[in-house]
N, C-alpha and C. Protein backbone atom coordinates (compact mmCIF):
# COMPACT_ATOMS: atom_id res chain seq x y z
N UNK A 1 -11.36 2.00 37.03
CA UNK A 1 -10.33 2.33 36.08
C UNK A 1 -9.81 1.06 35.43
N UNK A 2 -9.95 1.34 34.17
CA UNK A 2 -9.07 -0.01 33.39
C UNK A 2 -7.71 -0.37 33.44
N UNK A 3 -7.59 -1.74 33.58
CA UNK A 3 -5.79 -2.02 33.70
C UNK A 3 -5.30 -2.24 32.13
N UNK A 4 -4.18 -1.79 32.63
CA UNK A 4 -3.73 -2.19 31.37
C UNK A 4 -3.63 -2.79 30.38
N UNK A 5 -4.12 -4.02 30.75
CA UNK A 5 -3.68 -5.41 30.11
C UNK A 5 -5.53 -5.13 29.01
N UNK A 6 -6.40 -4.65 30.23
CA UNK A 6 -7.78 -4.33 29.65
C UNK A 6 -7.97 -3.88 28.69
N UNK A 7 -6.87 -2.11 28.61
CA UNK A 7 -7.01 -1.36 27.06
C UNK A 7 -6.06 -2.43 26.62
N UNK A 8 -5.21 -2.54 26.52
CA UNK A 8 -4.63 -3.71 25.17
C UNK A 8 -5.41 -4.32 24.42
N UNK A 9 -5.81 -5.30 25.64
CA UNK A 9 -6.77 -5.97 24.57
C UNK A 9 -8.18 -5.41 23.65
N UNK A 10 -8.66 -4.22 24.73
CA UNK A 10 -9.47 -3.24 24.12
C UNK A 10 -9.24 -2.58 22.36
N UNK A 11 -7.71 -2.33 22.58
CA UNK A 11 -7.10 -1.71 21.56
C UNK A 11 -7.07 -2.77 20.70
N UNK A 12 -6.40 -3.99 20.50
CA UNK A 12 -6.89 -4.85 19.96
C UNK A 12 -8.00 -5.60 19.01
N UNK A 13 -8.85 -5.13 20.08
CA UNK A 13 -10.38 -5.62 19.32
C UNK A 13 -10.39 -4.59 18.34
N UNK A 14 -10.41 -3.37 18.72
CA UNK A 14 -10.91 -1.74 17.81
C UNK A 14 -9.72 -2.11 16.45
N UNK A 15 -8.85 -2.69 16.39
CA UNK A 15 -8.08 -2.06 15.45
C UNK A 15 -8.52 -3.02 14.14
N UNK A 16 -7.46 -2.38 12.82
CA UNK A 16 -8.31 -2.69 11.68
C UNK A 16 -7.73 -3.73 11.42
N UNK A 17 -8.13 -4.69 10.18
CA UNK A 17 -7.56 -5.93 10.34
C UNK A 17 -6.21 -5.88 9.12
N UNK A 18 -5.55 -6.47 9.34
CA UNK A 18 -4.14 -6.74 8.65
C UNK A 18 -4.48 -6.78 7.40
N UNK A 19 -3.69 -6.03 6.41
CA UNK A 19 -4.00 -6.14 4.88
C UNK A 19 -2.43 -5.76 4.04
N UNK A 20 -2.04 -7.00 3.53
CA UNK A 20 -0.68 -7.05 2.69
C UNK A 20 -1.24 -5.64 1.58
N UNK A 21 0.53 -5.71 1.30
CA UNK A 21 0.05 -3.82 0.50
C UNK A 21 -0.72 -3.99 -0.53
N UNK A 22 -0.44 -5.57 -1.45
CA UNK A 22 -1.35 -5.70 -2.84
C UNK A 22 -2.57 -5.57 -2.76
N UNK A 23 -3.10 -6.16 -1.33
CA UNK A 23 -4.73 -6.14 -1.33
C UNK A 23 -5.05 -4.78 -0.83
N UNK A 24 -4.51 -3.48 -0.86
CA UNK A 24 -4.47 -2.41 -0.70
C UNK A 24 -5.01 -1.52 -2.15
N UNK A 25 -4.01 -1.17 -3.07
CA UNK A 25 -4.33 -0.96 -4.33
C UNK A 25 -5.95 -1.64 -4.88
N UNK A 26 -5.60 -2.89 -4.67
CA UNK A 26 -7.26 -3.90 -5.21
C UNK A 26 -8.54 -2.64 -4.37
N UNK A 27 -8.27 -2.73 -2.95
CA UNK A 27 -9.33 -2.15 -2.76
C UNK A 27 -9.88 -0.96 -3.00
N UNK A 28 -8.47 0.08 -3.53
CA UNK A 28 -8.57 0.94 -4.19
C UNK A 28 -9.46 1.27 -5.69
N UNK A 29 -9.08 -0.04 -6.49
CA UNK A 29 -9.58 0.00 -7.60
C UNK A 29 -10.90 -0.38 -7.74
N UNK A 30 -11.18 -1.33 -6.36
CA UNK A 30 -12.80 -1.43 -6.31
C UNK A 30 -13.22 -0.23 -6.09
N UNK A 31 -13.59 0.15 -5.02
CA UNK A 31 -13.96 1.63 -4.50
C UNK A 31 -13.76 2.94 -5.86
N UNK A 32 -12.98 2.67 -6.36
CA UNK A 32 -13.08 3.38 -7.74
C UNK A 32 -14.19 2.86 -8.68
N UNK A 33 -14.14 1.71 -8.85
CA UNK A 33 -14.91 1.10 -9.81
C UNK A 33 -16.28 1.53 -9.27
N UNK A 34 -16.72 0.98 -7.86
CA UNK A 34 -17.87 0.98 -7.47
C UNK A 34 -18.55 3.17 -8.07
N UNK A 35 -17.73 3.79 -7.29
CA UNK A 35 -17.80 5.19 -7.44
C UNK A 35 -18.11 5.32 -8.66
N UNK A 36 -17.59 5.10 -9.73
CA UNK A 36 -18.31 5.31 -11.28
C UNK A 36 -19.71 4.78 -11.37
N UNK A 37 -19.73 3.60 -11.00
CA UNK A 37 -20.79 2.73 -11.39
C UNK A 37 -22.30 3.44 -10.23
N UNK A 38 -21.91 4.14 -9.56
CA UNK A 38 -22.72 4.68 -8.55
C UNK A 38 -23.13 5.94 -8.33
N UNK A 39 -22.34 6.69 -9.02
CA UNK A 39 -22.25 8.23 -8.87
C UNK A 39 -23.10 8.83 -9.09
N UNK A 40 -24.56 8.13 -9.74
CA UNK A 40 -25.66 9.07 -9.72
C UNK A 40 -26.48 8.95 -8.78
N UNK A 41 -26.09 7.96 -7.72
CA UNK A 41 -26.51 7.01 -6.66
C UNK A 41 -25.98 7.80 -5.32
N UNK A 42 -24.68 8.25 -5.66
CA UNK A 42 -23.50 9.16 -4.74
C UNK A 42 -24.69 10.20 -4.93
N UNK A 43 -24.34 11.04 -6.05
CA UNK A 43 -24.65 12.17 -6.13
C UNK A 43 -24.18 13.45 -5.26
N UNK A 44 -24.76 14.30 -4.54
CA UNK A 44 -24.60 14.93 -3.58
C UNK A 44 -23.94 14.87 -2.10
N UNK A 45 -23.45 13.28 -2.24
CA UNK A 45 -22.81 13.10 -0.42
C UNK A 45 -21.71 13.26 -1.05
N UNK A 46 -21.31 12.94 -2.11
CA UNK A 46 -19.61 13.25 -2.07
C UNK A 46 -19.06 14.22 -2.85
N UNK A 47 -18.31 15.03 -2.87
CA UNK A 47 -17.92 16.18 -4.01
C UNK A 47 -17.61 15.04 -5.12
N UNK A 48 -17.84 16.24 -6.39
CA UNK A 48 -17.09 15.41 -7.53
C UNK A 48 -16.16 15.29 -7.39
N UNK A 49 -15.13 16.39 -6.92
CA UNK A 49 -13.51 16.45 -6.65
C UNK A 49 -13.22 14.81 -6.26
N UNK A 50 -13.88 14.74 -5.56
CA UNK A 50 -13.38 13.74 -4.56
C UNK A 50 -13.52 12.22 -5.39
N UNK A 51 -14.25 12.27 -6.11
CA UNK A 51 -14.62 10.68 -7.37
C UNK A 51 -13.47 11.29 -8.27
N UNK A 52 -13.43 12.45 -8.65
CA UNK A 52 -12.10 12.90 -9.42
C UNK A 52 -11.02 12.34 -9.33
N UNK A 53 -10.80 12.83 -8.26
CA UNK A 53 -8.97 12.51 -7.33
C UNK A 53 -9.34 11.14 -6.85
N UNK A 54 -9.87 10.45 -6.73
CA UNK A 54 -10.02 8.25 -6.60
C UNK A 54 -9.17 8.31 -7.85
N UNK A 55 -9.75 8.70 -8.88
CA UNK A 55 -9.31 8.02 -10.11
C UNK A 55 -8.29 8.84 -10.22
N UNK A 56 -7.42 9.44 -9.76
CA UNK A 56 -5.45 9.84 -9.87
C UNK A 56 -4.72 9.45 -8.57
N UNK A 57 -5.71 8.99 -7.55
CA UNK A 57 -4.24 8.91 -6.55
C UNK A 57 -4.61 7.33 -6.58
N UNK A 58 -5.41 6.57 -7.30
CA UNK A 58 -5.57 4.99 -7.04
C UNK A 58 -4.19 4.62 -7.52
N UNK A 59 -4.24 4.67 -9.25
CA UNK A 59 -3.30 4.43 -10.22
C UNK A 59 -1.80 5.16 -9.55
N UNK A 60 -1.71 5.92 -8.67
CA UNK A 60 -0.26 6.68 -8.13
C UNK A 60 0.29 5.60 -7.14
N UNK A 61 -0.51 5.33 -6.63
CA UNK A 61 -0.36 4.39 -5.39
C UNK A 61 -0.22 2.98 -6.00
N UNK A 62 -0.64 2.84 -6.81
CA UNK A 62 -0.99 1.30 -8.09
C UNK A 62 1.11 1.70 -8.42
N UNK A 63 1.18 2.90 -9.16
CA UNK A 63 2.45 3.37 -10.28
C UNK A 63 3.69 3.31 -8.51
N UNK A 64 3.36 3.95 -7.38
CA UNK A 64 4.39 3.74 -6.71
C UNK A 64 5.22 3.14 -6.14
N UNK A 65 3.59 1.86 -5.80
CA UNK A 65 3.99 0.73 -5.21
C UNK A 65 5.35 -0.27 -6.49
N UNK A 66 4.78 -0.20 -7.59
CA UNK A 66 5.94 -0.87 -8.29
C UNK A 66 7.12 -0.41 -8.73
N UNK A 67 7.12 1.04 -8.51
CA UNK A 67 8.25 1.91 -8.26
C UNK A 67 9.35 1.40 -7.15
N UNK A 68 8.67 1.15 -5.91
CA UNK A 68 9.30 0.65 -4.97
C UNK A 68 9.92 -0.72 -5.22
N UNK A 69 8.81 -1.53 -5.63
CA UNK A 69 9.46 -3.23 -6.49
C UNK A 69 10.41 -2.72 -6.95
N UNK A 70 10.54 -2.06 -8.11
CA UNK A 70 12.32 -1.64 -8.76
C UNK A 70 13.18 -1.45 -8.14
N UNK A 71 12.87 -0.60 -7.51
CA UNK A 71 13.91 0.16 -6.98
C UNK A 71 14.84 -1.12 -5.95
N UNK A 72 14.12 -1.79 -4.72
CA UNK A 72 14.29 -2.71 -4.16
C UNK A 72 14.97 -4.12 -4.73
N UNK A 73 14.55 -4.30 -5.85
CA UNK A 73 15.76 -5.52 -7.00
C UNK A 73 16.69 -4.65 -7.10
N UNK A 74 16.47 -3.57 -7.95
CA UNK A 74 18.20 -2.85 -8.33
C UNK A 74 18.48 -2.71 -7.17
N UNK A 75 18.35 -2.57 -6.11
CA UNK A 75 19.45 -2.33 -4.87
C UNK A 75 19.99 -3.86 -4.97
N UNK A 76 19.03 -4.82 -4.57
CA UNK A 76 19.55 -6.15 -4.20
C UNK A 76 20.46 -6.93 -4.71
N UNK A 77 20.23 -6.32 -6.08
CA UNK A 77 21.03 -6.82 -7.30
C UNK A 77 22.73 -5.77 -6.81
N UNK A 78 22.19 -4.77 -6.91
CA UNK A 78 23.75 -4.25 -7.05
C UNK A 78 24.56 -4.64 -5.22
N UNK A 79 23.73 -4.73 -4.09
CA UNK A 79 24.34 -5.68 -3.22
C UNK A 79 24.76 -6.57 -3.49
N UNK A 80 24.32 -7.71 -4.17
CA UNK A 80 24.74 -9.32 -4.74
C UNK A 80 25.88 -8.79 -5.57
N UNK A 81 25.55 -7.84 -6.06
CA UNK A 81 27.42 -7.85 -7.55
C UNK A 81 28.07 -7.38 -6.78
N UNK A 82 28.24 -6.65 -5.75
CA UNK A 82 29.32 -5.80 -4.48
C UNK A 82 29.74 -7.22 -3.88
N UNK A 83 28.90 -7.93 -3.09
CA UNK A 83 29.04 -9.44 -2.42
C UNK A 83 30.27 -9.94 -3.23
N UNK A 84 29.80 -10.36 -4.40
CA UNK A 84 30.62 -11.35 -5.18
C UNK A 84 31.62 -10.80 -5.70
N UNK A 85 31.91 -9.25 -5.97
CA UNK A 85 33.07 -9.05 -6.00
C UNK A 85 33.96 -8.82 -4.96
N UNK A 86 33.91 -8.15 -3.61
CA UNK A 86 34.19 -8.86 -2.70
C UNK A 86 35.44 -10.09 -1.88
N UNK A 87 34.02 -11.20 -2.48
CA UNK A 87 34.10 -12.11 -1.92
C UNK A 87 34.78 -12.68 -3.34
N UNK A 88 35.04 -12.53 -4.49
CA UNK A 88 36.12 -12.76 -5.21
C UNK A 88 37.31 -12.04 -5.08
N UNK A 89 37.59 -10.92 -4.63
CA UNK A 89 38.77 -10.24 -4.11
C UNK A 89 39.40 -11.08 -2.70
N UNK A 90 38.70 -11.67 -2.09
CA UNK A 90 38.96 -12.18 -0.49
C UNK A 90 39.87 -13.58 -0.72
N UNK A 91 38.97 -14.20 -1.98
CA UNK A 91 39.61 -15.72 -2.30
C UNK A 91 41.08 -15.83 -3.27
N UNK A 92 41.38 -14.28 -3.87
CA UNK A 92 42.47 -14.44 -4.36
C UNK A 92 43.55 -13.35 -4.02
């Protein structure tokens, strides 16, 4: 029977390797790209649906991720103007 410490590191080895969210989208848009450029090559292993929907949930995931960028400044921003008013109410 394996100890613990064994699957850890087991688990470890198996898992996938670290990828920041930008290089996420990229690989999206390859794998899209490639899929066009291949699809008569694909052919029959993959539904069309499925080369379909690459090319709407890449660009969603591309459109959300910078959704989130916004959203994350306008918060920060309207924290920083709360801060400083505040902290101009405190000094006088």
């Amino acid at each position: 029977m394996a100890t613990a410490k064994a699957r850890s590191k087991k688990a470890r080895a198996d898992s996938k390797p670290r990828q920041d969210f930008v290089a996420i989208p990229q690989l999206g848009l390859k794998a899209q790209a490639l899929a066009q450029q291949h699809a008569a090559a694909i052919g029959t292993r993959l539904p069309a649906a499925f080369l379909t929907a690459l090319g709407a949930v890449v660009p969603a995931a591309i459109t959300s991720r910078h959704g989130a960028v916004q959203s994350a400044a306008a918060q920060n921003a309207a924290v920083r103007a709360e801060f400083e008013a505040l902290r101009s109410k405190k000094t006088t």
